[in-house]
Protein backbone atom coordinates (compact mmCIF):
# COMPACT_ATOMS: atom_id res chain seq x y z
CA UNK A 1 0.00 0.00 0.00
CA UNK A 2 1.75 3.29 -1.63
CA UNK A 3 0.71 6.49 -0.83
CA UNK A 4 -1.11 7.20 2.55
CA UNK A 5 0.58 8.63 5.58
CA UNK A 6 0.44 5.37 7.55
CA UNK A 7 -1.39 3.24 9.60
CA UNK A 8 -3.52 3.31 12.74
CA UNK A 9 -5.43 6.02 11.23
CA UNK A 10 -6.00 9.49 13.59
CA UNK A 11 -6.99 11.41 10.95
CA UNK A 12 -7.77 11.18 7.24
CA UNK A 13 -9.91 8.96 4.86
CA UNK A 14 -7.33 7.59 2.96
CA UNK A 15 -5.65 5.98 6.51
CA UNK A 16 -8.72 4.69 7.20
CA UNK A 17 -9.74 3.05 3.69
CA UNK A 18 -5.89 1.29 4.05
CA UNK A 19 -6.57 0.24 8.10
CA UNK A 20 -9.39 -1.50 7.18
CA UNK A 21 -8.93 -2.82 4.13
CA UNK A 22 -5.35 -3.69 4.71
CA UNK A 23 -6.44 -5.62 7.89
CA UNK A 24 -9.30 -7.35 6.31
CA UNK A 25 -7.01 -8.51 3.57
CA UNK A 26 -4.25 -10.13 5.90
CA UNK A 27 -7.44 -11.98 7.63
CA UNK A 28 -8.42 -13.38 3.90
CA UNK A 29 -4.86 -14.81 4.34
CA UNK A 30 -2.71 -12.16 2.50
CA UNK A 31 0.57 -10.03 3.11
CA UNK A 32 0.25 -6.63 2.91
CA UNK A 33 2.85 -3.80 3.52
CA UNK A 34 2.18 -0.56 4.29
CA UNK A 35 4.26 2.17 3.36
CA UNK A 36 4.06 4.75 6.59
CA UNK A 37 5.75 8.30 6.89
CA UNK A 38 7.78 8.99 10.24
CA UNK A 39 5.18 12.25 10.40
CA UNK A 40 2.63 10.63 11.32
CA UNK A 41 3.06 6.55 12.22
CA UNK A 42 5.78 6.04 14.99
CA UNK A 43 8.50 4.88 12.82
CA UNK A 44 9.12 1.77 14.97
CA UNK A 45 5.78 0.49 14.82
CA UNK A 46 6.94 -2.32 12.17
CA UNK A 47 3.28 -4.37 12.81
CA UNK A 48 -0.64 -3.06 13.19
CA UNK A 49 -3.79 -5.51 12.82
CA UNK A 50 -1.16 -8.24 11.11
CA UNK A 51 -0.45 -5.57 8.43
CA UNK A 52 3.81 -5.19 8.25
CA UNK A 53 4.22 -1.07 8.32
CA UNK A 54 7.53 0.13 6.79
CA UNK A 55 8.72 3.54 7.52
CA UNK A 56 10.38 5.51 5.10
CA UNK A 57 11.78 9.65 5.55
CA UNK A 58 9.88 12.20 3.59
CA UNK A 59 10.07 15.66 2.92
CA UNK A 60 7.09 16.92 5.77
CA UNK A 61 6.17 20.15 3.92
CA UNK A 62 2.92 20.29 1.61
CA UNK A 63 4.00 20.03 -2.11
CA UNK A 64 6.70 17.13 -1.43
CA UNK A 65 5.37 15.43 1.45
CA UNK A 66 3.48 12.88 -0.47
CA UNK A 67 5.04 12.72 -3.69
CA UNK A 68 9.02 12.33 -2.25
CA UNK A 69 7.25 9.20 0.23
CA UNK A 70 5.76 7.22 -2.80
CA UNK A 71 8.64 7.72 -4.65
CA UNK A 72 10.75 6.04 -2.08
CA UNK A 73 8.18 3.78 -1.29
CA UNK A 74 8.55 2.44 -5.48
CA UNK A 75 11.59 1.96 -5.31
CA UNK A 76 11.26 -0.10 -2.04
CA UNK A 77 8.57 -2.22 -3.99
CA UNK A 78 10.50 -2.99 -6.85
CA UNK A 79 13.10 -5.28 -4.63
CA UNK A 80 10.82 -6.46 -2.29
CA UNK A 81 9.04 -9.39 -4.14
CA UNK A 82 5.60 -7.79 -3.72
CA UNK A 83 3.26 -8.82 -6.30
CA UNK A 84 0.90 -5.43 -6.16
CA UNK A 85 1.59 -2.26 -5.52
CA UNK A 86 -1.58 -0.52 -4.22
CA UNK A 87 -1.63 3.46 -5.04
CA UNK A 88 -3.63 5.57 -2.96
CA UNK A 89 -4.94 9.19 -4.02
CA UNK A 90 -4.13 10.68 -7.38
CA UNK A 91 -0.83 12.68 -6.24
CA UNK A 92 1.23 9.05 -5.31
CA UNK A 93 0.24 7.73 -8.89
CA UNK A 94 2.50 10.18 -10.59
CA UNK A 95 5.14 7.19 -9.37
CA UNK A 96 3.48 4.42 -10.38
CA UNK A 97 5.12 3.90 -13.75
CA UNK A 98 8.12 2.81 -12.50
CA UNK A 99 6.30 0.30 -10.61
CA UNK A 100 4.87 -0.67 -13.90
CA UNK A 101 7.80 -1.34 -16.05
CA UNK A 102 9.61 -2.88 -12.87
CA UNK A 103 6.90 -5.85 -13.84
CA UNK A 104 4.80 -5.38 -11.00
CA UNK A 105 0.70 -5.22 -11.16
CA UNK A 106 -0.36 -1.89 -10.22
CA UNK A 107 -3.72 -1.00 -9.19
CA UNK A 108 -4.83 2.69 -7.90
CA UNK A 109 -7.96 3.87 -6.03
CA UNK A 110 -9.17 7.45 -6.71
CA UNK A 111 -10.28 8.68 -3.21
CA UNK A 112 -11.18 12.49 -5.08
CA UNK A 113 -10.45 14.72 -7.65
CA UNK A 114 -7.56 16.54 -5.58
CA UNK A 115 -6.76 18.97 -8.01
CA UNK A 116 -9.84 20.57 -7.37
CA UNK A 117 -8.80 21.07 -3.73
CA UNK A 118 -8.58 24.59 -2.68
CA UNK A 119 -5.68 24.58 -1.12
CA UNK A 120 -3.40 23.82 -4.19
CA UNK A 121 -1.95 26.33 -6.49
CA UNK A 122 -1.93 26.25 -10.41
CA UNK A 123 1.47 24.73 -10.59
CA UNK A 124 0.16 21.90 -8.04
CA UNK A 125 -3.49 21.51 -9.79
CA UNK A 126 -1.28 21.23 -13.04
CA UNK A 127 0.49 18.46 -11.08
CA UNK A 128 -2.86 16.25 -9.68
CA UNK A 129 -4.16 16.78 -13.25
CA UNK A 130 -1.36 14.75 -15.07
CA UNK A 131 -1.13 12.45 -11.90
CA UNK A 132 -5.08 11.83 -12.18
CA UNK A 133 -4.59 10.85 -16.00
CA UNK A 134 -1.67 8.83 -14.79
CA UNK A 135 -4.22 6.80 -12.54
CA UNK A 136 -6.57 6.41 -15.01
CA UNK A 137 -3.96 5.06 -18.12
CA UNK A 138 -1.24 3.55 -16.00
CA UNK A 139 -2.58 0.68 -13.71
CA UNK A 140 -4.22 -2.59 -14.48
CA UNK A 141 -7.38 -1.65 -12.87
CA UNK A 142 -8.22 1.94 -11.36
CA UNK A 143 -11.05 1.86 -8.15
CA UNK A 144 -12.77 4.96 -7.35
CA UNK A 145 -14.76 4.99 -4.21
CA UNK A 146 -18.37 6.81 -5.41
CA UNK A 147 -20.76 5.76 -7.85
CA UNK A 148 -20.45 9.68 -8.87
CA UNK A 149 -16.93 9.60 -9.84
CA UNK A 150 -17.47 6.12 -11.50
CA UNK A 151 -19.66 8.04 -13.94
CA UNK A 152 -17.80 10.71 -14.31
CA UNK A 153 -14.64 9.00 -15.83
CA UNK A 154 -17.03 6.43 -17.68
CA UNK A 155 -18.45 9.37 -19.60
CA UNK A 156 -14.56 10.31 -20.17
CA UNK A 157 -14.04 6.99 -21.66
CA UNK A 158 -12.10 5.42 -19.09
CA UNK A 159 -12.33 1.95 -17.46
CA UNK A 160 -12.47 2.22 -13.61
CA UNK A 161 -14.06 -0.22 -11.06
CA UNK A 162 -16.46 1.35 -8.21
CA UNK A 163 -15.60 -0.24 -5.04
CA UNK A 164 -16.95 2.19 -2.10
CA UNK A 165 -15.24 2.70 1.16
CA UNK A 166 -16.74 1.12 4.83
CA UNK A 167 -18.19 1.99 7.54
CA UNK A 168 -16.51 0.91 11.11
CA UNK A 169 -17.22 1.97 14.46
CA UNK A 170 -15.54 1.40 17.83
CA UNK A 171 -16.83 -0.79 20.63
CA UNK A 172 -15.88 1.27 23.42
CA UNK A 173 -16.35 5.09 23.97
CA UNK A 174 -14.55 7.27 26.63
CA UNK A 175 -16.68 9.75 27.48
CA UNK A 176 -13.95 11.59 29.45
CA UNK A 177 -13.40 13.75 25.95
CA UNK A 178 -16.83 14.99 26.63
CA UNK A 179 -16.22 16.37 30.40
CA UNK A 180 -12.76 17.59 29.08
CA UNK A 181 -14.15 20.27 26.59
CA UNK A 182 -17.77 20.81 28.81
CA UNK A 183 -20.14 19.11 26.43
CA UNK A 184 -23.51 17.79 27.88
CA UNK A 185 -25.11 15.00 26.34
CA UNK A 186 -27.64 15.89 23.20
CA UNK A 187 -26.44 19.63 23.38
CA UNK A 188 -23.96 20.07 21.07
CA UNK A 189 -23.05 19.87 16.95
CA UNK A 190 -20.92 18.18 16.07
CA UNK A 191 -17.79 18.39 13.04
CA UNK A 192 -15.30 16.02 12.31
CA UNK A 193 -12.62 16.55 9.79
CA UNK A 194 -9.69 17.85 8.56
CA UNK A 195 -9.42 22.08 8.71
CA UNK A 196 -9.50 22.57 4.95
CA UNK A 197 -11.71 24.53 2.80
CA UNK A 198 -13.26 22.00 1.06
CA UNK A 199 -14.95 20.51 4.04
CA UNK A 200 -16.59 23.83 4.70
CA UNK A 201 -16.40 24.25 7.96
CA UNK A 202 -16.29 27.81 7.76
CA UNK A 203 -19.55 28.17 6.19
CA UNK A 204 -20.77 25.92 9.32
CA UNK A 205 -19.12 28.64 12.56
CA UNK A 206 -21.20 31.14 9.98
CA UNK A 207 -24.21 29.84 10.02
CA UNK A 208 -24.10 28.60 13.47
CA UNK A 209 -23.27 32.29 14.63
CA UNK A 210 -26.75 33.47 13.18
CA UNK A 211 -29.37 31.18 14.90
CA UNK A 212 -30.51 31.30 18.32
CA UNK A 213 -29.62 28.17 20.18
CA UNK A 214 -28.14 26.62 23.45
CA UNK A 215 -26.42 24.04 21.28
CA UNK A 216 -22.55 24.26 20.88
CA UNK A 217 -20.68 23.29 18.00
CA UNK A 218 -17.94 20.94 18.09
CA UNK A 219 -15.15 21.23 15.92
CA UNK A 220 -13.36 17.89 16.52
CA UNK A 221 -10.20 18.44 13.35
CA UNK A 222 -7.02 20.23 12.83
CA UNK A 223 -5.00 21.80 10.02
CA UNK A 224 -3.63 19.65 7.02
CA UNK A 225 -1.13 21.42 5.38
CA UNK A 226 -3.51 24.84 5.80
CA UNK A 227 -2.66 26.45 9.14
CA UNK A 228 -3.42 29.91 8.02
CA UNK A 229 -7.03 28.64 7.40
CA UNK A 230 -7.06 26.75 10.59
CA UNK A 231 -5.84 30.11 12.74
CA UNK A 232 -8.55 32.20 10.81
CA UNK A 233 -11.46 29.92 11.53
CA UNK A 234 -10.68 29.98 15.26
CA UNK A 235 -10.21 33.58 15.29
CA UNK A 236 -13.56 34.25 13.63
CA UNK A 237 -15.54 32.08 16.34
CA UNK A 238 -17.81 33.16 18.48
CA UNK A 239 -18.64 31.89 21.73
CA UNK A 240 -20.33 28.20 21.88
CA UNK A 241 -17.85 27.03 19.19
CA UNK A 242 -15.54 24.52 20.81
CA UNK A 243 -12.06 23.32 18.98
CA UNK A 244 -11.00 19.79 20.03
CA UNK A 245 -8.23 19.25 17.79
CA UNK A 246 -7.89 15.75 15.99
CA UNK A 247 -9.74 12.80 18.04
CA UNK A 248 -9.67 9.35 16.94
CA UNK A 249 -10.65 6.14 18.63
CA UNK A 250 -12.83 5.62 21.37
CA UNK A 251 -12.65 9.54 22.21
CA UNK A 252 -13.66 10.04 18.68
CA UNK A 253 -16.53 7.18 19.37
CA UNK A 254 -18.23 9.06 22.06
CA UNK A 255 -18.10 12.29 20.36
CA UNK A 256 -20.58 11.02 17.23
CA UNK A 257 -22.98 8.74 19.74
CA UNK A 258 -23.87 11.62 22.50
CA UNK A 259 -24.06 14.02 19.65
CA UNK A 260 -27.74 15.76 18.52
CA UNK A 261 -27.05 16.38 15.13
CA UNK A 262 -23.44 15.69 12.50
CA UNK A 263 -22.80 18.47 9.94
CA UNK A 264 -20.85 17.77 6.62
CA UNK A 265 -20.89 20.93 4.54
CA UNK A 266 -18.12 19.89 2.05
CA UNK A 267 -17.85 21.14 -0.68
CA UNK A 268 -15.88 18.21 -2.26
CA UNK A 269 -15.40 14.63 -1.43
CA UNK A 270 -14.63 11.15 -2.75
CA UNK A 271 -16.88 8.74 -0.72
CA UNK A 272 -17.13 10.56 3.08
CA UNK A 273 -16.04 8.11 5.22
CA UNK A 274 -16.90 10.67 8.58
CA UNK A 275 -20.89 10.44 6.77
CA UNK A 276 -20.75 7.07 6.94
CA UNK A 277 -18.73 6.87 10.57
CA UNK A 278 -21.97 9.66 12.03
CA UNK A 279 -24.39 6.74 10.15
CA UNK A 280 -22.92 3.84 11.99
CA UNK A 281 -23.12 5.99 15.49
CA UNK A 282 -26.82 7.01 14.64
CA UNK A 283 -26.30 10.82 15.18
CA UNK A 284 -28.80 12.84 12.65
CA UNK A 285 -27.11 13.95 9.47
CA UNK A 286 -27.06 17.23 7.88
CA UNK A 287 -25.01 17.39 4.50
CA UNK A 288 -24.38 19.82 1.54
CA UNK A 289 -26.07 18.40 -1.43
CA UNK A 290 -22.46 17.63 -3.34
CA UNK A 291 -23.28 13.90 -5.07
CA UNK A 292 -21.24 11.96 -2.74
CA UNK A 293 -23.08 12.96 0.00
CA UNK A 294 -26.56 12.23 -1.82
CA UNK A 295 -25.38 8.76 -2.77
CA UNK A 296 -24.70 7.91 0.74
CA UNK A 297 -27.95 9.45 2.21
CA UNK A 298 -30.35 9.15 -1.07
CA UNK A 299 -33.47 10.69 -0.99
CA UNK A 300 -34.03 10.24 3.06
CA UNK A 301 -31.26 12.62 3.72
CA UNK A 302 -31.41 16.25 4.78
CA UNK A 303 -29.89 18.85 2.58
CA UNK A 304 -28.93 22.42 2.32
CA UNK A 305 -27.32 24.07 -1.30
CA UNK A 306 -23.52 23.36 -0.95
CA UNK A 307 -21.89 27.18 -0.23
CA UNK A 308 -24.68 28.82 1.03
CA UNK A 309 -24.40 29.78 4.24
CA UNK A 310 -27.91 31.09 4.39
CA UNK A 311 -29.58 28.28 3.52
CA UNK A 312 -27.02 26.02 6.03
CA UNK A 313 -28.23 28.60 8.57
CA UNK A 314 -31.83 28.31 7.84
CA UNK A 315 -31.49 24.50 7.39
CA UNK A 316 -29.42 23.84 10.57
CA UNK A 317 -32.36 25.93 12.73
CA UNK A 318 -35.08 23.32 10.93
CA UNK A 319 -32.77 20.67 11.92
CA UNK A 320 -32.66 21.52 16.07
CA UNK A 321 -36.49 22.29 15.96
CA UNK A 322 -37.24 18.78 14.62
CA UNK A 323 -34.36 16.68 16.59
CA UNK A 324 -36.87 13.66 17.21
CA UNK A 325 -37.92 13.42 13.64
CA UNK A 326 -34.15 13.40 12.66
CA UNK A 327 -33.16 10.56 15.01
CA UNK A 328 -36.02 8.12 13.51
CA UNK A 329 -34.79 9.06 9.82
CA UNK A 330 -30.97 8.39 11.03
CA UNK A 331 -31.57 5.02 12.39
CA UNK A 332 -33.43 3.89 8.91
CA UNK A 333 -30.43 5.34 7.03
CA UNK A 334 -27.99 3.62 9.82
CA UNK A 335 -29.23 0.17 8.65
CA UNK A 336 -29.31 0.54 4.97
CA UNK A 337 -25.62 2.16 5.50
CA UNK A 338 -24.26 -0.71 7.35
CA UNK A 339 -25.61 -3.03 4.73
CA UNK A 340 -24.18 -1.72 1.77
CA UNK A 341 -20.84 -0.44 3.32
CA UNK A 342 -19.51 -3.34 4.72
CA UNK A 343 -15.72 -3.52 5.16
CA UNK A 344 -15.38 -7.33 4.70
CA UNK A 345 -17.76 -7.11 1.18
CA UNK A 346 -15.32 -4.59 0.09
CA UNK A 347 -12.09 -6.54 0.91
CA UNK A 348 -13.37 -9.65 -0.91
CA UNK A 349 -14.37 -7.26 -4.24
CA UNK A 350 -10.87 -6.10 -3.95
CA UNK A 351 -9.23 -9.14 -3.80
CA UNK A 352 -11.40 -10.27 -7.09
CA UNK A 353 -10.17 -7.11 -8.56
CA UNK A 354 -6.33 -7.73 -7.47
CA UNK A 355 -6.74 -11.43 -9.49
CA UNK A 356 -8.47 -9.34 -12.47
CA UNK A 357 -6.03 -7.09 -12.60
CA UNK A 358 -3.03 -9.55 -12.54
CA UNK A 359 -4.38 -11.86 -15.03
CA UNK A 360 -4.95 -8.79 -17.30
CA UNK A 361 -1.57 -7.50 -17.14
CA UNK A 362 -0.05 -11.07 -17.31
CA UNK A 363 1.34 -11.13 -13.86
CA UNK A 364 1.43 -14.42 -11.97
């Protein structure tokens, strides 16, 4: 696996995608490496959930951070006797060539169009652009994660597999994280992600600053690569808006199950695996109406017009009125969820996939 940060996953959707499928795949009786980056997995962490993690040095700043690790983590494949290499994200892909014409099967999931991230320049856009048509032409078989994005490349003319990401939950909860920042149970909205434009949550402290209610909102997510945007959202909240930083695990657990509402007003995604996390936990769901998000809810979901803070504003007031109504509707969607997102489905459609892809490209 080439590409994410590393393994256990505290923060991003791309750790957790590799977590569980990588652990899931070593439980169907495979070996599976992960490539991790000494930023983020303790470099002498060498085993997680029978998955072997392998650290390699990077460059930790935002342009080369991801690029200089799958580089290094190519080269690492092509004498290790692997049999796939795995690319994760569009931006690692640019590398997998050379994984290519070293002889070994390559297969790459698109997790989002990252070159429409806001927090790239042109030069960097430029970059994702050629690496996205790199992930398209290079590997034996490309997954995306949405049905959305599946169309999207099909009307393009390109052959991709949809394979969706999973939904997983923790058993336990520690409720301490709730005493810790002053958060009652049922009284508080909650975030979860990364601090980046594209998940919106600036248009959320907006519209939560114009409606009248006793209801806090959690922001439980840090900067990625986009402190400035990170220092200006806390400086332009109010009171009742409460910063918890990144939480993960059981901490994260208790956040989603005691909360009275989830808010996901991206404005870009892949597959949202935080949607289907809030789901799983049964917290009501409010989303921006971005096709990822509509897949995942369908037509039982509540919406507001992706950007507009007034109708977030307007929307999020409807949604405290009618809390009761919005707990019945998120235990029907938590059962179709669970159904259709399931973790070990999705490892055995990607192991079908891996065999696909290695008989197509003549590998043994």
């Amino acid at each position: 696996m080439i590409g994410q940060k590393g393994v256990p996953a505290t923060h991003g959707g791309v750790e957790r995608h590799v977590e569980e499928l990588g652990a899931r795949l070593v439980a169907l009786g495979h070996e599976v490496t992960v490539f991790t980056r000494p930023n983020y997995t303790d470099p002498n962490l060498r085993e997680y959930r029978g998955m072997r993690l392998r650290s390699l040095p990077t460059i930790g700043t935002k342009h080369l951070d991801a690029i200089f690790h799958s580089a290094l983590s190519t080269c690492a494949v092509l004498f290790g006797g692997y049999d796939i290499a795995h690319y994760h994200a569009i931006g690692p892909c640019l590398t997998s060539p050379l994984a290519r014409l070293g002889g070994k099967c390559v297969v790459a999931t698109i997790h989002g169009q990252d070159w429409r991230r806001d927090k790239w320049g042109q030069v960097a856009g430029s970059m994702l652009r050629l690496a996205e048509a790199v992930a398209l032409r290079v590997p034996a078989a490309t997954i995306v994660v949405s049905r959305s994005l599946a169309e999207t490349y099909r009307q393009a003319g390109h052959r991709v597999d949809y394979i969706p990401n999973g939904i997983s939950v923790e058993a336990e909860e520690d409720v301490s994280v709730l005493e810790e920042f002053g958060l009652e149970t049922g009284n508080y909205i909650l975030f979860a992600g990364r601090l980046v434009p594209e998940k919106g949550a600036h248009y959320l402290v907006n519209a939560y600053q114009s409606i009248d209610t006793d209801q806090l909102l959690v922001i439980a997510g840090d900067s990625s690569m986009s402190d400035a945007y990170a220092e200006e959202l806390r400086e332009d909240a109010a009171d009742g808006v409460v910063f918890t930083g990144y939480q993960y695990g059981p901490r994260l657990a208790a956040l989603f199950k005691h909360a009275s509402l989830f808010v996901l007003p991206s404005d870009l995604e892949g597959l949202p695996i935080v949607l289907l996390e809030a789901l799983a936990y049964g917290v009501p769901v409010l989303a921006s109406d971005i096709p990822p998000n509509a897949e995942v809810l369908g037509d039982r979901g509540t919406y507001f017009s992706a950007g507009d803070v007034a109708d977030l504003t307007r929307t999020l007031g409807e949604c405290i009125e009618r809390r009761s109504e919005m707990f019945r509707v998120s235990h029907e969607l938590r059962e179709t969820a669970v159904a259709e997102y399931d973790w070990d489905v999705i490892a055995d459609a990607t192991v079908a996939l891996y065999q696909k892809a290695c008989k197509r490209d003549g590998a043994r």
